[in-house]
Protein backbone atom coordinates (compact mmCIF):
# COMPACT_ATOMS: atom_id res chain seq x y z
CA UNK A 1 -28.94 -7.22 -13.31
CA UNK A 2 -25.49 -7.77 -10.84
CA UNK A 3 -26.45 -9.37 -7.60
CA UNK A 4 -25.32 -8.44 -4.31
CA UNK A 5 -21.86 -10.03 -4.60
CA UNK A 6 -21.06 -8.17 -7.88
CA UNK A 7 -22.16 -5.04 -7.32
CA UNK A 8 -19.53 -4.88 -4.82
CA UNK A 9 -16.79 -6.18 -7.18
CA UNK A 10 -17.83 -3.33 -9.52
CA UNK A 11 -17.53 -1.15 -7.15
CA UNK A 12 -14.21 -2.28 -6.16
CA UNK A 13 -13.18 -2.01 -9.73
CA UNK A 14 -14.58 1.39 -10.67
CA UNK A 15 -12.77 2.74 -7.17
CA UNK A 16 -9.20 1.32 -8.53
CA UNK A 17 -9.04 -2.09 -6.61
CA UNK A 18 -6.64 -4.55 -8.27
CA UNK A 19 -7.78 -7.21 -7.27
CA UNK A 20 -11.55 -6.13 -7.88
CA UNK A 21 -10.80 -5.66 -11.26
CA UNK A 22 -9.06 -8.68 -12.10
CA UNK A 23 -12.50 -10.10 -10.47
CA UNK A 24 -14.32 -8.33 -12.41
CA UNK A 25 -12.62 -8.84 -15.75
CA UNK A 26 -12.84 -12.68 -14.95
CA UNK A 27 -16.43 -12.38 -14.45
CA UNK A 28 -16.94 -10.72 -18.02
CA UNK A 29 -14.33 -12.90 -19.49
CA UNK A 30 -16.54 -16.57 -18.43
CA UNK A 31 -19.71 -14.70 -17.80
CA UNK A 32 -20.95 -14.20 -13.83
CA UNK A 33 -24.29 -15.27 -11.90
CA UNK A 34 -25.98 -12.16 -13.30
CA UNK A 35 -23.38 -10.71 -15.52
CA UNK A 36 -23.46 -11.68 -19.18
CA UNK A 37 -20.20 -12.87 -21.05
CA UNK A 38 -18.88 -10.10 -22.35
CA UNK A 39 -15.24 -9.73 -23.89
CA UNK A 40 -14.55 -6.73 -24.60
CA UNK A 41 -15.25 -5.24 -21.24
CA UNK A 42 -13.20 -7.90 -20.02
CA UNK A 43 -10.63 -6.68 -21.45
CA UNK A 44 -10.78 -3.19 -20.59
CA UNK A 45 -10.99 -4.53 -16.74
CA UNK A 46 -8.27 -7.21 -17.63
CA UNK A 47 -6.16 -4.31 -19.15
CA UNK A 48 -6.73 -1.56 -15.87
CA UNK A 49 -5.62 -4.51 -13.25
CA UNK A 50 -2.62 -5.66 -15.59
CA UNK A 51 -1.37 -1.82 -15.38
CA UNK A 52 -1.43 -2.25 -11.68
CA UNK A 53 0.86 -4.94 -11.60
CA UNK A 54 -1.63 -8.19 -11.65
CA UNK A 55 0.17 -10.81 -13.48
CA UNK A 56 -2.84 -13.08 -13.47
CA UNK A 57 -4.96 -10.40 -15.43
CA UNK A 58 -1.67 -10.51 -18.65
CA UNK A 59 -1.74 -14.10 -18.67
CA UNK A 60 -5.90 -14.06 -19.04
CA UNK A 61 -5.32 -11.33 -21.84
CA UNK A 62 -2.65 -13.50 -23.71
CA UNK A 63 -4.67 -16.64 -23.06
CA UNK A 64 -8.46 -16.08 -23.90
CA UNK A 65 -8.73 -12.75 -25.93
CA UNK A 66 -9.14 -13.15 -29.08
CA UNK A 67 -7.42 -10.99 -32.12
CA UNK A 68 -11.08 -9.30 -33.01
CA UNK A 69 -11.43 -8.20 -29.43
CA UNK A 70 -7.56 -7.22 -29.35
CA UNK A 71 -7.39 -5.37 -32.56
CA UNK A 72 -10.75 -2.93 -31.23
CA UNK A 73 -8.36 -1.39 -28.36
CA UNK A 74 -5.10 -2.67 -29.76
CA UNK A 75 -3.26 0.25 -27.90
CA UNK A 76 -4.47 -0.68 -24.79
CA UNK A 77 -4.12 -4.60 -25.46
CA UNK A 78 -0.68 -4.87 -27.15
CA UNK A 79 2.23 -4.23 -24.25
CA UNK A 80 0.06 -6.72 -22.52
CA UNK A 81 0.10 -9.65 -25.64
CA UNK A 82 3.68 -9.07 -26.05
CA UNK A 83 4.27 -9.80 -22.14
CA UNK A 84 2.17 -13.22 -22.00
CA UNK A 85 4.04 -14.30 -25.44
CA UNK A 86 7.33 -14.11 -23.65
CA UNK A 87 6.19 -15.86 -20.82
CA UNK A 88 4.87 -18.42 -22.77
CA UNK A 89 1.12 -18.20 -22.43
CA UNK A 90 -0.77 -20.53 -25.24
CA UNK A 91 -1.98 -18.63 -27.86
CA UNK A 92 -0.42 -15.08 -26.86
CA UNK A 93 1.95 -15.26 -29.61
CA UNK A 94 -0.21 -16.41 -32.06
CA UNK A 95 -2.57 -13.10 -31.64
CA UNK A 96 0.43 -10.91 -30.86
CA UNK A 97 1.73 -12.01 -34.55
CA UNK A 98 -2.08 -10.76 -35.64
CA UNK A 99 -1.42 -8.19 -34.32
CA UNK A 100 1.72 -7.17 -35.86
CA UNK A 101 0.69 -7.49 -39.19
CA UNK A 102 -2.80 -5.64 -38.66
CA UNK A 103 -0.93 -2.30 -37.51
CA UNK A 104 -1.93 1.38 -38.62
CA UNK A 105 -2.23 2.37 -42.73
CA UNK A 106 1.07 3.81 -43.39
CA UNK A 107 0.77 6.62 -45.28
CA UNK A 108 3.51 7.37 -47.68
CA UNK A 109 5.09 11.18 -47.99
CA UNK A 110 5.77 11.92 -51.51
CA UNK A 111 9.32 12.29 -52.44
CA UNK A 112 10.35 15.45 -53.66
CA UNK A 113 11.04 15.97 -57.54
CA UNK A 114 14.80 16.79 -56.95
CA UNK A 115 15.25 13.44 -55.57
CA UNK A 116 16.71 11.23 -58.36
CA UNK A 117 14.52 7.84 -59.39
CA UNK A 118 16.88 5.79 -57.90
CA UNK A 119 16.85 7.19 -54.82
CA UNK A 120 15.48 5.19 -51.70
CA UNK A 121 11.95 6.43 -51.48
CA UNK A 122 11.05 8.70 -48.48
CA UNK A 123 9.86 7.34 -45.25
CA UNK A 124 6.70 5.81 -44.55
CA UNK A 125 4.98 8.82 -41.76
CA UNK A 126 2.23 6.56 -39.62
CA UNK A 127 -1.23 8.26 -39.13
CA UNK A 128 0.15 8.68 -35.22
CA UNK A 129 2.57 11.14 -36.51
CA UNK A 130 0.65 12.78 -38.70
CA UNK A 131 -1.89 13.20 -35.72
CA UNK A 132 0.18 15.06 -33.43
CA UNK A 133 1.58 17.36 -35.85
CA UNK A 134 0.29 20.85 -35.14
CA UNK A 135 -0.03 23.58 -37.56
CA UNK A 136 3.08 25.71 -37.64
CA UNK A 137 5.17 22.17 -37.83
CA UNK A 138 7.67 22.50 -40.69
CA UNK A 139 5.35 20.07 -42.63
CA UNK A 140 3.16 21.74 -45.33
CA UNK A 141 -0.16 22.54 -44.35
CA UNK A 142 -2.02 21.50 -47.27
CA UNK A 143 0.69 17.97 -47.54
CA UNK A 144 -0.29 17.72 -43.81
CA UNK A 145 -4.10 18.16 -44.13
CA UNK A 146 -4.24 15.37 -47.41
CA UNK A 147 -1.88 13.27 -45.00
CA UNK A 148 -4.42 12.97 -41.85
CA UNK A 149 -7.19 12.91 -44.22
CA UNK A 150 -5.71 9.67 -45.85
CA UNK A 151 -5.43 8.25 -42.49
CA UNK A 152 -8.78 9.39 -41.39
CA UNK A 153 -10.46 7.20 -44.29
CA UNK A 154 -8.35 4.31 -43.15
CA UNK A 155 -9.62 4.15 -40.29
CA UNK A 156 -6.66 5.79 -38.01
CA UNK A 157 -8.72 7.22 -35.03
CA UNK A 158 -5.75 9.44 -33.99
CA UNK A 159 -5.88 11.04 -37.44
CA UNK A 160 -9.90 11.24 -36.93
CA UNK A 161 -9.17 12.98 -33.66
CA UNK A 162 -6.75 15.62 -35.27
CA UNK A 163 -8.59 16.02 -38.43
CA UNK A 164 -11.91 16.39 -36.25
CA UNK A 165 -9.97 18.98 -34.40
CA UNK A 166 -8.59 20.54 -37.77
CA UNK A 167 -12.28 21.21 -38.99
CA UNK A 168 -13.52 22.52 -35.84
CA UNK A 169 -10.47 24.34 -35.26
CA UNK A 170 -9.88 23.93 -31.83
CA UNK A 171 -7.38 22.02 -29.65
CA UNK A 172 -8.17 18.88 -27.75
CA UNK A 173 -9.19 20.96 -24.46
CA UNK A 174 -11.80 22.36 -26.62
CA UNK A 175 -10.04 25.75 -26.87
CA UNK A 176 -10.20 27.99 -29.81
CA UNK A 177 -7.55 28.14 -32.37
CA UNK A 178 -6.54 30.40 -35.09
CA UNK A 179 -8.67 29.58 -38.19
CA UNK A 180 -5.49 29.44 -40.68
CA UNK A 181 -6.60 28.41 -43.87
CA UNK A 182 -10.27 27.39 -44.62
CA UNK A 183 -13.39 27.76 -42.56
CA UNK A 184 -14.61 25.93 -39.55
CA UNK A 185 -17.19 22.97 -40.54
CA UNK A 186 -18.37 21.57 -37.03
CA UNK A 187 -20.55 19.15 -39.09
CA UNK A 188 -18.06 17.55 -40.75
CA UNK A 189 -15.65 17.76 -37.63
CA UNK A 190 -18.76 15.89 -36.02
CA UNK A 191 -18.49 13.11 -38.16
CA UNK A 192 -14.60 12.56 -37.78
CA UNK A 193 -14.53 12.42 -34.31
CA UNK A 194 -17.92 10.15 -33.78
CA UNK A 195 -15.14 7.86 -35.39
CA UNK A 196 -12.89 8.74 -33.12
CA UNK A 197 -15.16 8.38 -30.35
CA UNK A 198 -16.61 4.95 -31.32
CA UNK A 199 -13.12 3.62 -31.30
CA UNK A 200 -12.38 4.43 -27.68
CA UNK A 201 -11.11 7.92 -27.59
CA UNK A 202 -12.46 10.01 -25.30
CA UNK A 203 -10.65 12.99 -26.12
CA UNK A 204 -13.12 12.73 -29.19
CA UNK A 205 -16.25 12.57 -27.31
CA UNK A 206 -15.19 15.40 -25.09
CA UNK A 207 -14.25 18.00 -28.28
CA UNK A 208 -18.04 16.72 -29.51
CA UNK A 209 -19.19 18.35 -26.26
CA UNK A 210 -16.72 21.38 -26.84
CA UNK A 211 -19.20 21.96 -30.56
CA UNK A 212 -22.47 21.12 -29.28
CA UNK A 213 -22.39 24.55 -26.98
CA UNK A 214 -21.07 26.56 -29.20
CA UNK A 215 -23.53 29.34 -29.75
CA UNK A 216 -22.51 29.78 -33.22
CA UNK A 217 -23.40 25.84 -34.79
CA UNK A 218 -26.06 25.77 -36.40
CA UNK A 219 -27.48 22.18 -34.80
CA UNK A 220 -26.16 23.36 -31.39
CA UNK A 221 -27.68 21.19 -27.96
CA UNK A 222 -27.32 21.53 -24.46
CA UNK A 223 -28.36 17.32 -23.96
CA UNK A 224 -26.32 16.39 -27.03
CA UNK A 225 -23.27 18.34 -25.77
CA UNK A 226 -24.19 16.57 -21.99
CA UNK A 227 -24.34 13.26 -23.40
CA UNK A 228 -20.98 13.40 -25.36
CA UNK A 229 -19.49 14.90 -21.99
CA UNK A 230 -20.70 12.22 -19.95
CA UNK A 231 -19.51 9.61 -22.56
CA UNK A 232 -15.62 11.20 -22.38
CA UNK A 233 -16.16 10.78 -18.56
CA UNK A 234 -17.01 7.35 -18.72
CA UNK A 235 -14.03 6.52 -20.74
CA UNK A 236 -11.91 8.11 -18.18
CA UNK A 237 -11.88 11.60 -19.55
CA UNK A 238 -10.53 13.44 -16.26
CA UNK A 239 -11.57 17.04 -17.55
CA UNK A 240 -15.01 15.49 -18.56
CA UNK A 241 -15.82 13.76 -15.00
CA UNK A 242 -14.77 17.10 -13.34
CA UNK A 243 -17.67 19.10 -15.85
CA UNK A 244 -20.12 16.24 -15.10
CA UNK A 245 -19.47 16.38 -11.91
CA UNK A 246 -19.74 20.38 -11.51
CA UNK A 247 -22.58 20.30 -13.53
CA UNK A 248 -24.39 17.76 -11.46
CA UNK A 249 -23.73 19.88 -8.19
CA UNK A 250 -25.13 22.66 -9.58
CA UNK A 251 -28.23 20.91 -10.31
CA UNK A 252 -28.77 19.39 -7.22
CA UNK A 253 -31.67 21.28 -6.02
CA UNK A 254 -33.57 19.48 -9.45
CA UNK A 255 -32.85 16.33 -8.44
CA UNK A 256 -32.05 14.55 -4.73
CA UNK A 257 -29.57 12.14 -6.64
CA UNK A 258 -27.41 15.16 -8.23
CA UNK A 259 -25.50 15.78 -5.31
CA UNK A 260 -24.74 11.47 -4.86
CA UNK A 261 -23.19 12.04 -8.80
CA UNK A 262 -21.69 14.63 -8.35
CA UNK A 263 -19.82 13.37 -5.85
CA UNK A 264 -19.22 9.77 -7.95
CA UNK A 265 -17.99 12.33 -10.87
CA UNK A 266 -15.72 14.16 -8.59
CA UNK A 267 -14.20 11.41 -7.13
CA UNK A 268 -13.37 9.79 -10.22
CA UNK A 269 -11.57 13.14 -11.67
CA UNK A 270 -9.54 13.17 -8.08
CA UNK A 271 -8.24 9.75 -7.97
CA UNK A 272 -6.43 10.72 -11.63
CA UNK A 273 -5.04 13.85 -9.96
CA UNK A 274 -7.47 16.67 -10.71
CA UNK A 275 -6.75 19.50 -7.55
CA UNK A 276 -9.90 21.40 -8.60
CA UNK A 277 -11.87 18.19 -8.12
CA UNK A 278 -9.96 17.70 -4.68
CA UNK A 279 -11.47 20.90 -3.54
CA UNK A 280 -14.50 20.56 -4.77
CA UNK A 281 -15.02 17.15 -3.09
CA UNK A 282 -14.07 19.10 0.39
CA UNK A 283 -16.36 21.73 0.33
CA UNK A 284 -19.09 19.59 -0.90
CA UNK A 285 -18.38 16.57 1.72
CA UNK A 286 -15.94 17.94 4.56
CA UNK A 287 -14.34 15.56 6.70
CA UNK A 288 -16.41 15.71 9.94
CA UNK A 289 -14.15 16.15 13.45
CA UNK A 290 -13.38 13.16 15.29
CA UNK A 291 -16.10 10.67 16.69
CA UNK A 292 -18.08 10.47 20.16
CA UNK A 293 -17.79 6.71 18.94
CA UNK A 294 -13.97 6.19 18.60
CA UNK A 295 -12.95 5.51 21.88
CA UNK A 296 -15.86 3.04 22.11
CA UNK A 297 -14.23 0.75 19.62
CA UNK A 298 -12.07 -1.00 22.73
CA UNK A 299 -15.13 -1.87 24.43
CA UNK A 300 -16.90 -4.15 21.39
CA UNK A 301 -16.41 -7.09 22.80
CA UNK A 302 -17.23 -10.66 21.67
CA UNK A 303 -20.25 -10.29 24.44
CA UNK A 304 -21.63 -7.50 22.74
CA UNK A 305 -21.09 -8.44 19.23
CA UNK A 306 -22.97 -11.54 19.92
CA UNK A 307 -26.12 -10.02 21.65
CA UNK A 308 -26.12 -6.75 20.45
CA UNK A 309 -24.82 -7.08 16.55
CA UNK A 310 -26.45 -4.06 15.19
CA UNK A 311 -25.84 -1.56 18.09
CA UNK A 312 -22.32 -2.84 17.84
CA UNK A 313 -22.33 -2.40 13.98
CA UNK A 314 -23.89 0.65 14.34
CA UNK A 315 -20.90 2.00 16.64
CA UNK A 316 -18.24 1.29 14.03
CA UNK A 317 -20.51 2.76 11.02
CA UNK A 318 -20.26 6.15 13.45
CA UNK A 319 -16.28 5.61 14.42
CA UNK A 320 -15.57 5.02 10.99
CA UNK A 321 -17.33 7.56 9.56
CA UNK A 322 -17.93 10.12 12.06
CA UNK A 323 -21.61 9.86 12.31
CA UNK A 324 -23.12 11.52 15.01
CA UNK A 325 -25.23 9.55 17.86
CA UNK A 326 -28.08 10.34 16.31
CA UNK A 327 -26.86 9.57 12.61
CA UNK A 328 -25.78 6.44 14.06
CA UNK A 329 -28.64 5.17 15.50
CA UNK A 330 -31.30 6.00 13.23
CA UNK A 331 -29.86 5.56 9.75
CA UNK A 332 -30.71 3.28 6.85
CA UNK A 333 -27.95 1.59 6.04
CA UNK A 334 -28.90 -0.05 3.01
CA UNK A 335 -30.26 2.67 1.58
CA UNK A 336 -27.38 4.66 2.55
CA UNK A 337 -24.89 3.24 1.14
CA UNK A 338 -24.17 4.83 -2.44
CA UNK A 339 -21.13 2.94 -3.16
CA UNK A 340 -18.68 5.63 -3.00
CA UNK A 341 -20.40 7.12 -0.19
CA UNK A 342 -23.58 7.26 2.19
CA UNK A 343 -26.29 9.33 2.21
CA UNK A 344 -26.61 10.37 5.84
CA UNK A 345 -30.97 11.24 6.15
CA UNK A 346 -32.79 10.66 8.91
CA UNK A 347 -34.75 14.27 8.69
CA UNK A 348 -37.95 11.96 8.69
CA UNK A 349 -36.75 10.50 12.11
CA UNK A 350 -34.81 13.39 13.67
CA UNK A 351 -36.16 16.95 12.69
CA UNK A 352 -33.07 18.73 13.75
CA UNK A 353 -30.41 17.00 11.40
CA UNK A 354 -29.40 17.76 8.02
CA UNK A 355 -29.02 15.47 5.16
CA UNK A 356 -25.56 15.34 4.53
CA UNK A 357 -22.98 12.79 2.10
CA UNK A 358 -20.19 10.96 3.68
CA UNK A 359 -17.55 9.69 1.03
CA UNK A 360 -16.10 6.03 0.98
CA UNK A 361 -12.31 6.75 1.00
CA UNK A 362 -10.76 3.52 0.94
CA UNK A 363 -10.95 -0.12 -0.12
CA UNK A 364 -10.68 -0.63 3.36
CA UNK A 365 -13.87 1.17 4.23
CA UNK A 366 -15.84 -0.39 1.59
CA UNK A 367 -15.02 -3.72 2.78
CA UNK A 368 -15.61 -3.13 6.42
CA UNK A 369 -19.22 -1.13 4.91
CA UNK A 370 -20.04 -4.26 2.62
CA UNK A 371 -19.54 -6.33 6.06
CA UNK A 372 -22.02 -4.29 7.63
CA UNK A 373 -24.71 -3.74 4.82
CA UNK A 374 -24.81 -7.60 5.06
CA UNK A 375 -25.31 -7.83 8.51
CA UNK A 376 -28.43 -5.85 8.24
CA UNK A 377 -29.83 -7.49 5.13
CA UNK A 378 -30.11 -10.67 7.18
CA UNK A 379 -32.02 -9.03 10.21
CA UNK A 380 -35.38 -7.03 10.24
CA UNK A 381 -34.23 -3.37 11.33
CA UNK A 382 -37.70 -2.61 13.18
CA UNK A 383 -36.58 -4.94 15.79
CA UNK A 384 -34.39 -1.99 16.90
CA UNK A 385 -37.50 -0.04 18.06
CA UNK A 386 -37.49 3.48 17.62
CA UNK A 387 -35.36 6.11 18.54
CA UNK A 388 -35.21 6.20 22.31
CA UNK A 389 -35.27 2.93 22.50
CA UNK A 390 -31.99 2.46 20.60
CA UNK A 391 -30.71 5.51 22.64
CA UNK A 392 -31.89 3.61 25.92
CA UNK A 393 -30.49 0.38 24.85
CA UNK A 394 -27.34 2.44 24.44
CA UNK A 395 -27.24 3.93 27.18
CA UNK A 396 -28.00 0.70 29.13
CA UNK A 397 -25.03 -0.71 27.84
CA UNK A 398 -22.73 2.12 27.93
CA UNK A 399 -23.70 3.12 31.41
CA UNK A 400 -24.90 6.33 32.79
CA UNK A 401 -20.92 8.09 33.10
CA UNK A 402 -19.79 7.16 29.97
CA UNK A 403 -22.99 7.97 28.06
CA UNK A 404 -22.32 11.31 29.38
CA UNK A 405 -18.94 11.51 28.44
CA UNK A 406 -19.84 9.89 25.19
């Protein structure tokens, strides 16, 4: 299990940090305190941070992944070999030439009879091709269909994808489609795209989800078709976090976590651009109005951070997140604190407040929050006393005209 320290990174990483998921890729790369060694994932972290620019998290790639762990997500891994190779890194070129040779089955089109022998034979189509063709493409159906099927068996997952697609006959939004010729099989569209799936498309996993609820399958599941979703949304699927994260909303009354994954879900399908999860994310956790703590911020001074650390820390959790006094002075920060956002309950405290979820914006936040959780690890909270006694000490140190304008 991640300790303290890592969790944080991971959270860091999963929220789009850089630099926490360079960290994070490093610590699966050599193996962490808690973490386990674990390549692959290292790569995928390695491969996220590289996009954003890292030039560290390249060189790593072309450095210390191997061609077995390349050639698994060699989409994702490649534009990142060929970079360290030309800058040199040891061993880069070495599994970039792997690479190379290991691409995609090329499956050959047959050249037509009025073509004479001698003729140059057609061009090679790669499975990639042959996977985005659609029907109504000037290709012959039938050539077309033998063509993804022969890339299917050779292990192309973009031709599992589209035959998958092809059997179920829908599209990858998991839309109906006209039947054309044959009949829909959804178990042998099933099996296609598992294959798909287990070689890192997600657009697989989520089409899975598309069969399970359809009322007319014969093996049709509500958890199988939830599992599959949540799978695609794990992968990145955007449409699939938005579902999970619907779905998990709607639950929320069978479960007091629902609403704290929903909003994980929701977040995740609004950082890659999704308006509907945007909304969603508003109405579920509005931005409060500005603080009674804001224009305290001036007055933490070195004085009071030193003999009043938690008061003072419990000021900024309420300026920063626009807890109210009460919020501020009677929550549970470490059990609060979600990750991507706080659960705001003190009903057991306060009877007249709501429980309510505050989201974690930006890095910036979660830093200054990790700072803070820390802080209270270290001290025993039922020093603090109980409610008026916080509110007195409060008071005491505000003073009886500012409390008032507070």
């Amino acid at each position: 299990m991640a300790n303290r320290e890592e969790l944080v990174i991971i959270r860091g990483a999963r929220s789009g940090d850089a630099a926490a998921q360079l960290a994070l890729g490093k610590l699966y790369l050599f193996g962490g305190a808690s973490l386990p060694q674990n390549v692959p994932t290292a790569l995928h972290w390695l491969c996220r941070a590289a996009h954003q620019g890292t030039d560290e998290a390249w060189q790593l790639i072309g450095a210390h992944i191997p061609f077995a762990v390349a050639q698994a997500a060699r989409a994702q891994a490649l534009p990142w070999f060929v970079r360290a190779a030309q800058a040199g890194v040891p061993g880069a070129a070495h599994v970039l030439a792997q690479l190379r040779r290991a691409e995609p089955v090329r499956v050959p089109v047959a050249a037509p009879a009025a073509v004479p022998a001698a003729a140059p034979p057609a061009a090679a189509a790669p499975p990639a091709a042959v996977a985005a063709a659609q029907p109504g493409d000037s290709a012959d159906p039938a050539e077309l269909l033998r063509q993804r099927t022969l890339a299917a068996q050779a292990g192309d997952r973009e031709a599992q994808l589209a035959l998958g697609l092809h059997l179920a006959r829908m599209n990858s939004d998991g839309d109906r489609v006209e039947p054309g010729n044959g009949t829909v099989n959804f178990k042998r569209a099933l099996r296609w795209l598992a294959q798909a799936g287990e070689q890192g498309l997600a657009d697989a996993w989520f089409a899975m989800s598309r069969i399970y609820i359809r009322p007319e399958f014969s093996q049709r599941s509500a958890s199988e078709a939830h599992a599959c979703l949540e799978r695609a949304a794990d992968m990145g699927h955007s449409g699939a976090q938005l579902e999970c994260g619907i779905h998990a909303w709607r639950a929320r009354r069978g479960g007091q976590d629902n609403d704290v994954r929903a909003v994980y879900w929701l977040q995740k399908a609004a950082a890659q651009g999704s308006a509907e999860a945007k909304q969603a994310l508003d109405r579920i956790a509005p931005p409060p109005p500005a603080s009674w703590a804001e224009s305290l911020l001036p007055r933490l001074t070195r004085e009071l951070l030193s003999s009043q650390p938690l008061l003072a820390a419990r000021i900024e959790l309420a300026a920063m997140f626009r807890l109210t006094r009460a919020e501020a002075l009677l929550l549970d920060v470490k059990a609060a604190d979600q990750g991507h956002c706080l659960v705001v309950d003190i009903r057991a405290r306060y009877g007249r407040s709501k429980r309510r979820l505050v989201l974690v914006r930006t890095a910036a936040e979660r830093q200054k929050l990790d700072r803070i959780v820390r802080l209270f690890e270290q001290v025993d909270t039922e020093m603090e006393g109980n409610y008026r006694q916080r509110l007195y000490r409060l008071k005491s140190w505000l003073g009886a005209g500012l409390m008032a304008a507070a």
